[in-house]
Protein backbone atom coordinates (compact mmCIF):
# COMPACT_ATOMS: atom_id res chain seq x y z
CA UNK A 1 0.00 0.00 0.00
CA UNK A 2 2.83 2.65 0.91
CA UNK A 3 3.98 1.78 -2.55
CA UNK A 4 0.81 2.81 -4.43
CA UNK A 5 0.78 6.42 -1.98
CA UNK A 6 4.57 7.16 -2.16
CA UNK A 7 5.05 6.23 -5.59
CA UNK A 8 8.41 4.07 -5.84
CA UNK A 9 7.23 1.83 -8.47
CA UNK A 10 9.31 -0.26 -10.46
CA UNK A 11 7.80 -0.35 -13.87
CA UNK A 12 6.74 2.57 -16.42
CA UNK A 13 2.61 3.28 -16.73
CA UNK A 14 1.56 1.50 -19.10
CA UNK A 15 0.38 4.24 -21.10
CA UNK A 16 -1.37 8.02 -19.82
CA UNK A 17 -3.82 7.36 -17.30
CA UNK A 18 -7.09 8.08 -18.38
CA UNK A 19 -10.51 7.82 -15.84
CA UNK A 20 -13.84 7.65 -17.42
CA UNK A 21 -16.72 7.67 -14.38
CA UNK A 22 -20.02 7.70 -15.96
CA UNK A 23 -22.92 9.68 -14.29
CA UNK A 24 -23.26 6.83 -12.47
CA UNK A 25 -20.17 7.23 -10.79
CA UNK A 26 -19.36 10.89 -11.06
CA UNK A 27 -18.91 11.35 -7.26
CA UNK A 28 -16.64 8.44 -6.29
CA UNK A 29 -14.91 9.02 -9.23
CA UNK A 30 -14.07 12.68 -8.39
CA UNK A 31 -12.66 11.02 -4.99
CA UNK A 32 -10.46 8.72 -6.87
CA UNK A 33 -9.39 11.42 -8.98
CA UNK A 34 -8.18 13.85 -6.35
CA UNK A 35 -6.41 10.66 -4.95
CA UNK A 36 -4.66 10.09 -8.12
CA UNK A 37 -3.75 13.75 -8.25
CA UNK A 38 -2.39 13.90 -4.98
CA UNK A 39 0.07 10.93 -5.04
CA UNK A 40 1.29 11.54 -8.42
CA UNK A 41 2.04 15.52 -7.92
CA UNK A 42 5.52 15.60 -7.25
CA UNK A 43 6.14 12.12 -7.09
CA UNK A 44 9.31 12.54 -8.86
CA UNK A 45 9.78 9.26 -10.17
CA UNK A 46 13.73 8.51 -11.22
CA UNK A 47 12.53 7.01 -14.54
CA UNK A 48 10.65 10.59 -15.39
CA UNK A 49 13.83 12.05 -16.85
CA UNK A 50 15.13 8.77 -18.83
CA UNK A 51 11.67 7.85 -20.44
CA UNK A 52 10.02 10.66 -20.92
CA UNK A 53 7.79 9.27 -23.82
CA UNK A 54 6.51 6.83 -21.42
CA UNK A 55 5.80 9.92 -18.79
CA UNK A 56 3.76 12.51 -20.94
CA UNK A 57 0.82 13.20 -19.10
CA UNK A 58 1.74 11.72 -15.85
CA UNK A 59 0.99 14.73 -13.79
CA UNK A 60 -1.66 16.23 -14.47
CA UNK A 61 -4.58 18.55 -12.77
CA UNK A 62 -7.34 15.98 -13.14
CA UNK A 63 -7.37 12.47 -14.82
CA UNK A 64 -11.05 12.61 -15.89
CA UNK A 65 -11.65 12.49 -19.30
CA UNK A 66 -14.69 13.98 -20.24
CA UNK A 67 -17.69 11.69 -21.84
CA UNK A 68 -21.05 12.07 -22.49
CA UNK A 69 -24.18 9.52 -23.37
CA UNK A 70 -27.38 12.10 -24.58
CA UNK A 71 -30.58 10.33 -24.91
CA UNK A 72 -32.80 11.18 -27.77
CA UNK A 73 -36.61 11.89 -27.02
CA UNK A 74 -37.29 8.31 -28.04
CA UNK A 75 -35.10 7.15 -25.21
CA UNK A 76 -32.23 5.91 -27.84
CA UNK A 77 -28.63 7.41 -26.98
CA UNK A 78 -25.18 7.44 -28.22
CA UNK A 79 -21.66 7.92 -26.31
CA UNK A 80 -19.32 10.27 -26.91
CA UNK A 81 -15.55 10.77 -25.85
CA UNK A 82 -14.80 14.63 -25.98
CA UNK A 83 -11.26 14.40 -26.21
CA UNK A 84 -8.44 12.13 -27.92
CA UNK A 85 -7.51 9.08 -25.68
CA UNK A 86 -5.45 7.02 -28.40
CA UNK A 87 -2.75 5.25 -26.42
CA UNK A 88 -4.21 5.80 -23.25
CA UNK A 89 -4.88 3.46 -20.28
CA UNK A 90 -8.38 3.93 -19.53
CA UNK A 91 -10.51 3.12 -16.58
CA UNK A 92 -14.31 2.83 -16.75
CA UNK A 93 -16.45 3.76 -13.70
CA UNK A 94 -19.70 2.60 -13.03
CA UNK A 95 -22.53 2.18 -10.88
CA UNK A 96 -25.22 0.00 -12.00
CA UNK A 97 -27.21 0.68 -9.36
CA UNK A 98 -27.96 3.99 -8.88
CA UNK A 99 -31.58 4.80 -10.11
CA UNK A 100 -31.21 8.39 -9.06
CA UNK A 101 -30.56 8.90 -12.76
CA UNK A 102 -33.46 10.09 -14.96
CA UNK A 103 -33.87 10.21 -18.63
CA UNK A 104 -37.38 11.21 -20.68
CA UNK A 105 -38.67 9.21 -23.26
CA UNK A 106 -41.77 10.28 -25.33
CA UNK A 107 -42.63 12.98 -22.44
CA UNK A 108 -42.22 10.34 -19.74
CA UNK A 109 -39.63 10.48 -17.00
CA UNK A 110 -37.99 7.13 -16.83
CA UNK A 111 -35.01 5.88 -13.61
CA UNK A 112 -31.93 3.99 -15.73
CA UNK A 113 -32.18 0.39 -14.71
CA UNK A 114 -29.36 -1.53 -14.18
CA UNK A 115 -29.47 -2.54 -18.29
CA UNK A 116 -29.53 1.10 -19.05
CA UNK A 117 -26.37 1.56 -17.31
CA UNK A 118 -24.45 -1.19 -19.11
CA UNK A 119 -25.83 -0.55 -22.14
CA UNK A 120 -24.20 3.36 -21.99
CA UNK A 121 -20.75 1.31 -20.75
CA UNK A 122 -20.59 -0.54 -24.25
CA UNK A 123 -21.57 2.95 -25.52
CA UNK A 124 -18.81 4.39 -24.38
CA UNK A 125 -16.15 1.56 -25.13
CA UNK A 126 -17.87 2.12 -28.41
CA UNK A 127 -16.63 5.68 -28.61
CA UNK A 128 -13.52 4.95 -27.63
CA UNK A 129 -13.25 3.14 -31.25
CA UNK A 130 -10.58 0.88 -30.20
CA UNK A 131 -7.83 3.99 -29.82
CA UNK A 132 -7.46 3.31 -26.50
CA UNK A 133 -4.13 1.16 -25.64
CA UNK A 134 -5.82 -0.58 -22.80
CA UNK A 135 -9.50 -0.70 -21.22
CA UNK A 136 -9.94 -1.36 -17.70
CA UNK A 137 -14.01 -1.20 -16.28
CA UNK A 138 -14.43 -0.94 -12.47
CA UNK A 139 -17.96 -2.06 -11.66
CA UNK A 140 -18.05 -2.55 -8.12
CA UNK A 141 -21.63 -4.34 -8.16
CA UNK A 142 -21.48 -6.90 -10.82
CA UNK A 143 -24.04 -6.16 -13.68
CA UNK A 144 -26.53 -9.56 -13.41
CA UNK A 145 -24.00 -11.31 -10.87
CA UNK A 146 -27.22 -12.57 -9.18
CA UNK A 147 -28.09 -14.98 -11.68
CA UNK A 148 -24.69 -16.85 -11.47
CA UNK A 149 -26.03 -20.64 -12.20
CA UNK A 150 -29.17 -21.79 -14.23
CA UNK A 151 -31.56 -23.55 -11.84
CA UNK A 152 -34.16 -24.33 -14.99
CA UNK A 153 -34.29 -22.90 -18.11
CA UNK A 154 -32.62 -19.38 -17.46
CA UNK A 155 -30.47 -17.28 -19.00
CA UNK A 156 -26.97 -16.72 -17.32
CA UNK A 157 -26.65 -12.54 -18.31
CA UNK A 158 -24.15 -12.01 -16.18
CA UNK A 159 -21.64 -13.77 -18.21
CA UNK A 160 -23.03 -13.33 -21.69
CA UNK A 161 -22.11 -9.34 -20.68
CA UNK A 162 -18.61 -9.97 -19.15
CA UNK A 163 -18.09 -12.19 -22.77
CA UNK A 164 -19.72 -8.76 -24.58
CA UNK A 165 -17.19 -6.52 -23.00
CA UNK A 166 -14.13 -8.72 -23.58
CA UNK A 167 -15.33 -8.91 -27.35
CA UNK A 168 -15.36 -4.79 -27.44
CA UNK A 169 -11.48 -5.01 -26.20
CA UNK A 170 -11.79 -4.23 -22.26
CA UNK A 171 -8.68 -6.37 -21.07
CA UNK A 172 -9.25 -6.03 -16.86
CA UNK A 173 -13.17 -6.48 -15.14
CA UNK A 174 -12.58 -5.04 -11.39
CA UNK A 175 -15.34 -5.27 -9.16
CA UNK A 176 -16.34 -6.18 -5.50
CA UNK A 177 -17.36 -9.09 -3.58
CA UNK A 178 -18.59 -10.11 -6.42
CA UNK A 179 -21.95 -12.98 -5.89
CA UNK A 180 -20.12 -15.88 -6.76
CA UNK A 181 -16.25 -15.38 -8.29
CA UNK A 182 -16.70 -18.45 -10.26
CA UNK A 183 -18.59 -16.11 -12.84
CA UNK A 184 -15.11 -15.52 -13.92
CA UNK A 185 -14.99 -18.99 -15.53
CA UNK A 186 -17.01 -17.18 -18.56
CA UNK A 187 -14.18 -14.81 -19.73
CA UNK A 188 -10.67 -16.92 -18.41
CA UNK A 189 -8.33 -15.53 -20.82
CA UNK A 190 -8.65 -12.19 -19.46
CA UNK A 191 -8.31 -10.00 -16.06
CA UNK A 192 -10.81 -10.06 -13.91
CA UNK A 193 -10.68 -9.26 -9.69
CA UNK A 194 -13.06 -9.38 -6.96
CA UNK A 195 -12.32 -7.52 -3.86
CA UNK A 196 -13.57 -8.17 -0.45
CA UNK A 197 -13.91 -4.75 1.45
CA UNK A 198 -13.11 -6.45 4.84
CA UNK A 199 -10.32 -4.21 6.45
CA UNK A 200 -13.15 -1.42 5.43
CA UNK A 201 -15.81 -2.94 7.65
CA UNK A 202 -13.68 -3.71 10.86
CA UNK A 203 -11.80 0.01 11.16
CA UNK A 204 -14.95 1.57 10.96
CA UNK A 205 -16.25 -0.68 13.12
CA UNK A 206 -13.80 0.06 15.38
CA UNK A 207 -13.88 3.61 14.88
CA UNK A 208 -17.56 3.30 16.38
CA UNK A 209 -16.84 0.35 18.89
CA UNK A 210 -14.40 2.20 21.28
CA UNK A 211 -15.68 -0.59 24.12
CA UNK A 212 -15.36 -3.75 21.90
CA UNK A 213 -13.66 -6.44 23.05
CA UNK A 214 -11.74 -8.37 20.32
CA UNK A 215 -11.83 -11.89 21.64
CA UNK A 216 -13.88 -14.90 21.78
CA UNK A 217 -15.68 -14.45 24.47
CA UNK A 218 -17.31 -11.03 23.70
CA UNK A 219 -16.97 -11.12 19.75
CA UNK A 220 -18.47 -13.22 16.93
CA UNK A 221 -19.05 -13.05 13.27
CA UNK A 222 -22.07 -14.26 12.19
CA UNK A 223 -23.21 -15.52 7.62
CA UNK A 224 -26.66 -15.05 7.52
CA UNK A 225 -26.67 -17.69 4.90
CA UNK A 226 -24.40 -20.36 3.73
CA UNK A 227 -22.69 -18.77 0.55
CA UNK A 228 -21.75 -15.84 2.31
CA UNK A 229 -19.29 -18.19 4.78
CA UNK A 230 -16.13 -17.39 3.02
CA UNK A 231 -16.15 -13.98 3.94
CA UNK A 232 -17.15 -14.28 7.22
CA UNK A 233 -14.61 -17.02 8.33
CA UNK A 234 -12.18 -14.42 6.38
CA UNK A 235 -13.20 -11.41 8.88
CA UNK A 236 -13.16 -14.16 12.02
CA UNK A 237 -9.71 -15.73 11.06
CA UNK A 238 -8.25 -11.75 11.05
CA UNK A 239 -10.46 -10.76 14.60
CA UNK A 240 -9.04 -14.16 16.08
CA UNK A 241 -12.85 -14.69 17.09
CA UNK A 242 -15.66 -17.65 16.47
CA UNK A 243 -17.68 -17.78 13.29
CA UNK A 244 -21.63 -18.66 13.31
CA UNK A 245 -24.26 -19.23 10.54
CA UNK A 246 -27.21 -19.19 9.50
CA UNK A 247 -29.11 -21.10 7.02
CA UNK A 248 -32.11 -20.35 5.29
CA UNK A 249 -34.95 -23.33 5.12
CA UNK A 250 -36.62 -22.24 1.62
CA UNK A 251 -40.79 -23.41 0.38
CA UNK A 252 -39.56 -24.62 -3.01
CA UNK A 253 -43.07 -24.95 -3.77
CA UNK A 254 -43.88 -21.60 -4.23
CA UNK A 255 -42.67 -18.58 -5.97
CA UNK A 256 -42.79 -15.00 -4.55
CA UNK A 257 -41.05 -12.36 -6.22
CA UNK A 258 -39.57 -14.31 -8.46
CA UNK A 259 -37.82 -16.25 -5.80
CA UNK A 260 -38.74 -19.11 -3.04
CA UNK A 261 -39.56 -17.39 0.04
CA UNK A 262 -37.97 -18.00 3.27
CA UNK A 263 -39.63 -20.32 6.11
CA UNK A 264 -37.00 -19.97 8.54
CA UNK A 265 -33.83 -19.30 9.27
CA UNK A 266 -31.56 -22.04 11.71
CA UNK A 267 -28.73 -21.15 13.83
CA UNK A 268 -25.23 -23.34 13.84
CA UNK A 269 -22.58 -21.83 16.02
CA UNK A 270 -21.76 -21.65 19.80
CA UNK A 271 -23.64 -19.52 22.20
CA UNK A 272 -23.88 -15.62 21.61
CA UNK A 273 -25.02 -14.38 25.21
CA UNK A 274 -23.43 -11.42 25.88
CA UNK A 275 -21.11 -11.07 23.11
CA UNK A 276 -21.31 -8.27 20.19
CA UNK A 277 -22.28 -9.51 16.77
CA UNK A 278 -20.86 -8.51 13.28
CA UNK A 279 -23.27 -9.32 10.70
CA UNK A 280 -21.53 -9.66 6.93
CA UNK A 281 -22.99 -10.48 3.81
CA UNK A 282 -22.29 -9.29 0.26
CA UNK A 283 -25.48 -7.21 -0.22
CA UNK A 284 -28.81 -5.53 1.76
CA UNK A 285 -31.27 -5.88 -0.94
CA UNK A 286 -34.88 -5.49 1.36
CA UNK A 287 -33.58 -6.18 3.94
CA UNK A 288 -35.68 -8.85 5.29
CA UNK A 289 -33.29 -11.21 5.35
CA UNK A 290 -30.63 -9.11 7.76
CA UNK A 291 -33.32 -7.69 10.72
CA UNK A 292 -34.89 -11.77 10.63
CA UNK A 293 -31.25 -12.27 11.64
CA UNK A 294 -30.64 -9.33 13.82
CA UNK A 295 -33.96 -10.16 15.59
CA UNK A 296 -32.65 -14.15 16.28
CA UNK A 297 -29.40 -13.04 17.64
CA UNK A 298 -31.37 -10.37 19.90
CA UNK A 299 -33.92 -13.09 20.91
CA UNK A 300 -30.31 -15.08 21.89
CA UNK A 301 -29.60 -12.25 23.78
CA UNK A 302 -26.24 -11.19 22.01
CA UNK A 303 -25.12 -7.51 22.43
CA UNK A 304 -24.18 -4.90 20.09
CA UNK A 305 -24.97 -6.03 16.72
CA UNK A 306 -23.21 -4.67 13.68
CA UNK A 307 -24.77 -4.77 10.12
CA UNK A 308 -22.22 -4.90 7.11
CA UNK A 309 -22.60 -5.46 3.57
CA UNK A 310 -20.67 -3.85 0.36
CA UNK A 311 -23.78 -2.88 -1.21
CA UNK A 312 -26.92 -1.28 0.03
CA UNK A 313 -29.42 -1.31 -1.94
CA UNK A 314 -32.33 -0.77 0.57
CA UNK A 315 -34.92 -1.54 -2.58
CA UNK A 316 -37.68 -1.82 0.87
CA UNK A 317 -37.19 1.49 1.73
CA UNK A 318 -35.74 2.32 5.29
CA UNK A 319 -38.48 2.27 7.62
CA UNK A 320 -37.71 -1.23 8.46
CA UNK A 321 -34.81 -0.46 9.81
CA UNK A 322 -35.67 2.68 11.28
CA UNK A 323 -38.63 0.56 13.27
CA UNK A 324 -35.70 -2.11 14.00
CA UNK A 325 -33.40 0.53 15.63
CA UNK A 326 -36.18 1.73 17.47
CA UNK A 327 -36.92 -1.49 18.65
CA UNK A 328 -32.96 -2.11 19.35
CA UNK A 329 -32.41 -5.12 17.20
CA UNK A 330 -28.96 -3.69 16.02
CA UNK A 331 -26.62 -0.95 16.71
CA UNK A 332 -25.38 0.32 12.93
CA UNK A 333 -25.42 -0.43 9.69
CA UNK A 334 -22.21 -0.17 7.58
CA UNK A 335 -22.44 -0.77 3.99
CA UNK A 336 -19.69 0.79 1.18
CA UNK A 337 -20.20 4.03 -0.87
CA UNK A 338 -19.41 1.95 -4.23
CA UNK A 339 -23.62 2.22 -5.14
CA UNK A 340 -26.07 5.20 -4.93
CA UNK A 341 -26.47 6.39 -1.64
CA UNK A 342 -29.55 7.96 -0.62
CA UNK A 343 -29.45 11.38 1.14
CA UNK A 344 -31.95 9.81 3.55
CA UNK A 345 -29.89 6.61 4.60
CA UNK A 346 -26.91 9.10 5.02
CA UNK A 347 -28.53 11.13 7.22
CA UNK A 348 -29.67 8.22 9.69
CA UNK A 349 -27.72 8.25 12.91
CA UNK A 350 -27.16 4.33 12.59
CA UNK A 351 -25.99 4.38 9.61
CA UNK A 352 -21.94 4.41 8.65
CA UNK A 353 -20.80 5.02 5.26
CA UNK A 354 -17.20 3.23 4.24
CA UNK A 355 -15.78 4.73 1.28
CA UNK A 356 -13.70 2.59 -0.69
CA UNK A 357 -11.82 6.23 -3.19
CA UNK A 358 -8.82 5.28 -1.61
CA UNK A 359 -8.30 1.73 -2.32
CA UNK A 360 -9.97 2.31 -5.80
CA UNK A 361 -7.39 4.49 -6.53
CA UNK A 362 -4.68 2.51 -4.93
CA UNK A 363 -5.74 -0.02 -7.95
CA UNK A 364 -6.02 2.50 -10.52
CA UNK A 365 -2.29 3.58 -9.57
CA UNK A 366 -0.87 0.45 -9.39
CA UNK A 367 -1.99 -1.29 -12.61
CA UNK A 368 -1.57 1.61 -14.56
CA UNK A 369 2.35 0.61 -13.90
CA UNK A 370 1.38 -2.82 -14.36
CA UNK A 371 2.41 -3.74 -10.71
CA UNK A 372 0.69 -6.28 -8.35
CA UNK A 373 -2.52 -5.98 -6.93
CA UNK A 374 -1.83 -9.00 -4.39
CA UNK A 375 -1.49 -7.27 -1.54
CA UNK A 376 -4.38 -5.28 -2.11
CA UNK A 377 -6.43 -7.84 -2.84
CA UNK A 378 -5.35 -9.44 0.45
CA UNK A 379 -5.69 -6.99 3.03
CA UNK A 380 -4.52 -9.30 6.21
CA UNK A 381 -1.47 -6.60 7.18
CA UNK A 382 -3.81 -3.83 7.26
CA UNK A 383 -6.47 -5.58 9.18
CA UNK A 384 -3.48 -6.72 12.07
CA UNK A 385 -2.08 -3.41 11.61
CA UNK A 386 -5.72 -1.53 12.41
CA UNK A 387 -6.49 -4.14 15.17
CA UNK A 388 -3.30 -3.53 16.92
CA UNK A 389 -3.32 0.18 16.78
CA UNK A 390 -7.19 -0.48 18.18
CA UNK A 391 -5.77 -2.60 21.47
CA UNK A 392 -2.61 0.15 21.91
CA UNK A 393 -5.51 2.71 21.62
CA UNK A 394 -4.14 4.86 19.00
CA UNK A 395 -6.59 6.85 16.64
CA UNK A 396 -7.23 4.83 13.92
């Protein structure tokens, strides 16, 4: 990490760093930008002088290049790049979640849909025209990583679109905690990463926690559901604590919502009396799911209980969880600022926003010089290093 932030890197950038965040995206991108800015500003790199071909462009005011997709009134629209990026090393940022977008079509006022916003990503790529030395996209939520397996007759869209946007030349897919990696098996000749957000979750945690105790007998990490077990044993390995799960008993019978609803939900782990909880999955869709655990914990009289997921989407509203704060059935909610945010959900005193700029532009500035991500991608140091500064009582 002090690599990516002091800058003594051992290869040349691949080409001039270029950053493309849609609309989608404008925000965090902006973050990432300044990052990128920052670090690179007088880095001074002893290679600047000898190769300085390879260094045009490498400090510059703002890496945003400038892009546009206008609709037509039929809803149709077209991308446009509004300045040269031929040789460049371009990064795509998206968010194909946030419906806060609008667009009109025939006088009506439509949200973009998650389709809407990949379809303007291949619009873009397709502006680009192929110029572009290398194209990187960073889509944090996974357009159609839901539907990962067929179950019946379905169609798998999540990998028919990572096969489109290898065929339109984008070399690297970067996105986070991604449904199930194994999607990856769809594109294997080419780069594709899915980062877990852990070390995130647990300093903010900690930032909040001041009283936490980080041992087994006052500290647990709970999976509300079976697939999500990796990344809790991940977080519980790092905390040096127990691990407990849930698992969901399904009605296969019927169909609600396109999906089998939920009978029950069974605990397997030791006993959680007394101790503080932290709750991580990969997403908060309605939310159902989370509070039905939150509640069983609570009726198992466990403490503190902490709420974290990479992505929420709250599509239920919040005034579920306002009601379940009320009610005490959890202490906060921590999910990442990689989709749409609601002013509302910020502005809830439970709620805790981890913003992920930083380590998106750690990325950004690392395989731009074609250096490994490994150690980003593997956050154990920082976790022990956040953890220990937490039990010395230094500000973290």
């Amino acid at each position: 990490m002090s690599k990516g932030t002091e800058g003594h890197f051992d290869t040349l950038p691949i080409g001039r760093l270029g950053l493309i965040p849609l609309n989608s995206s404008a925000a965090l991108g902006k973050k990432v930008d300044d990052y990128l800015v920052s670090w690179r500003k007088g880095r001074g790199n002893e290679f600047a002088e000898k190769y300085v071909a390879a260094y045009e462009g490498y400090e510059r005011d703002s890496y945003i290049i400038q892009s546009q997709v206008p609709r037509f009134g039929s809803g149709e629209a077209k991308g446009i790049i509004n300045e040269s990026v031929r040789g460049d090393d371009i990064y795509i940022l998206l968010d194909v979640c946030n419906y806060s977008l609008t667009y009109s079509l025939c006088g009506y006022t439509n949200h973009m849909s998650p389709d809407d916003h990949f379809q303007d990503l291949k619009r873009v790529i397709a502006a680009i025209g192929g110029k572009a030395r290398r194209i990187n996209v960073i889509m944090p939520f996974l357009y159609e990583s839901r539907q990962h397996k067929r179950s019946g007759r379905e169609s798998l869209d999540c990998a028919l679109g990572l096969q489109e946007l290898t065929a339109m030349g984008v070399e690297n897919i970067i996105t986070f905690d991604a449904h199930d990696p194994r999607v990856q098996n769809a594109i294997p000749l080419h780069g594709f990463e899915t980062i877990q957000p852990a070390y995130q979750f647990i300093k903010n945690i900690l930032r909040n926690a001041p009283d936490m105790k980080l041992d087994k007998d006052h500290l647990m990490v709970i999976s509300p559901d079976e697939g999500g077990m990796g990344r809790a044993i991940y977080m519980a390995n790092n905390l040096g604590v127990d691990m407990g799960m849930f698992y969901k008993r399904r009605d296969y019978s019927t169909i609600i919502d396109g999906r089998n609803p939920i009978v029950a939900h069974e605990f397997l782990g030791a006993d959680v009396k007394g101790k503080d909880m932290i709750i991580i999955d990969d997403m908060i869709s309605s939310g159902e799911s989370m509070l039905e655990v939150a509640k069983l914990l609570k009726d198992r009289e466990a403490r503190n209980i902490y709420m974290c997921s990479t992505f929420g989407l709250f599509t239920s509203g919040l005034d579920k969880f306002d009601k379940a704060y009320e009610e005490g059935l959890f202490t906060k909610v921590l999910t990442t600022n990689v989709v749409y945010q609601t002013p509302e959900l910020l502005s809830r005193e439970y709620y805790i926003s981890c913003d992920l700029s930083k380590y998106i532009a750690l990325i950004i500035d690392k395989l731009n010089h074609d250096a490994s991500i490994s150690g980003l991608l593997d956050p154990a140091d920082r976790i022990q290093k956040v953890i220990r500064k937490f039990k010395n009582r230094e500000k973290i």
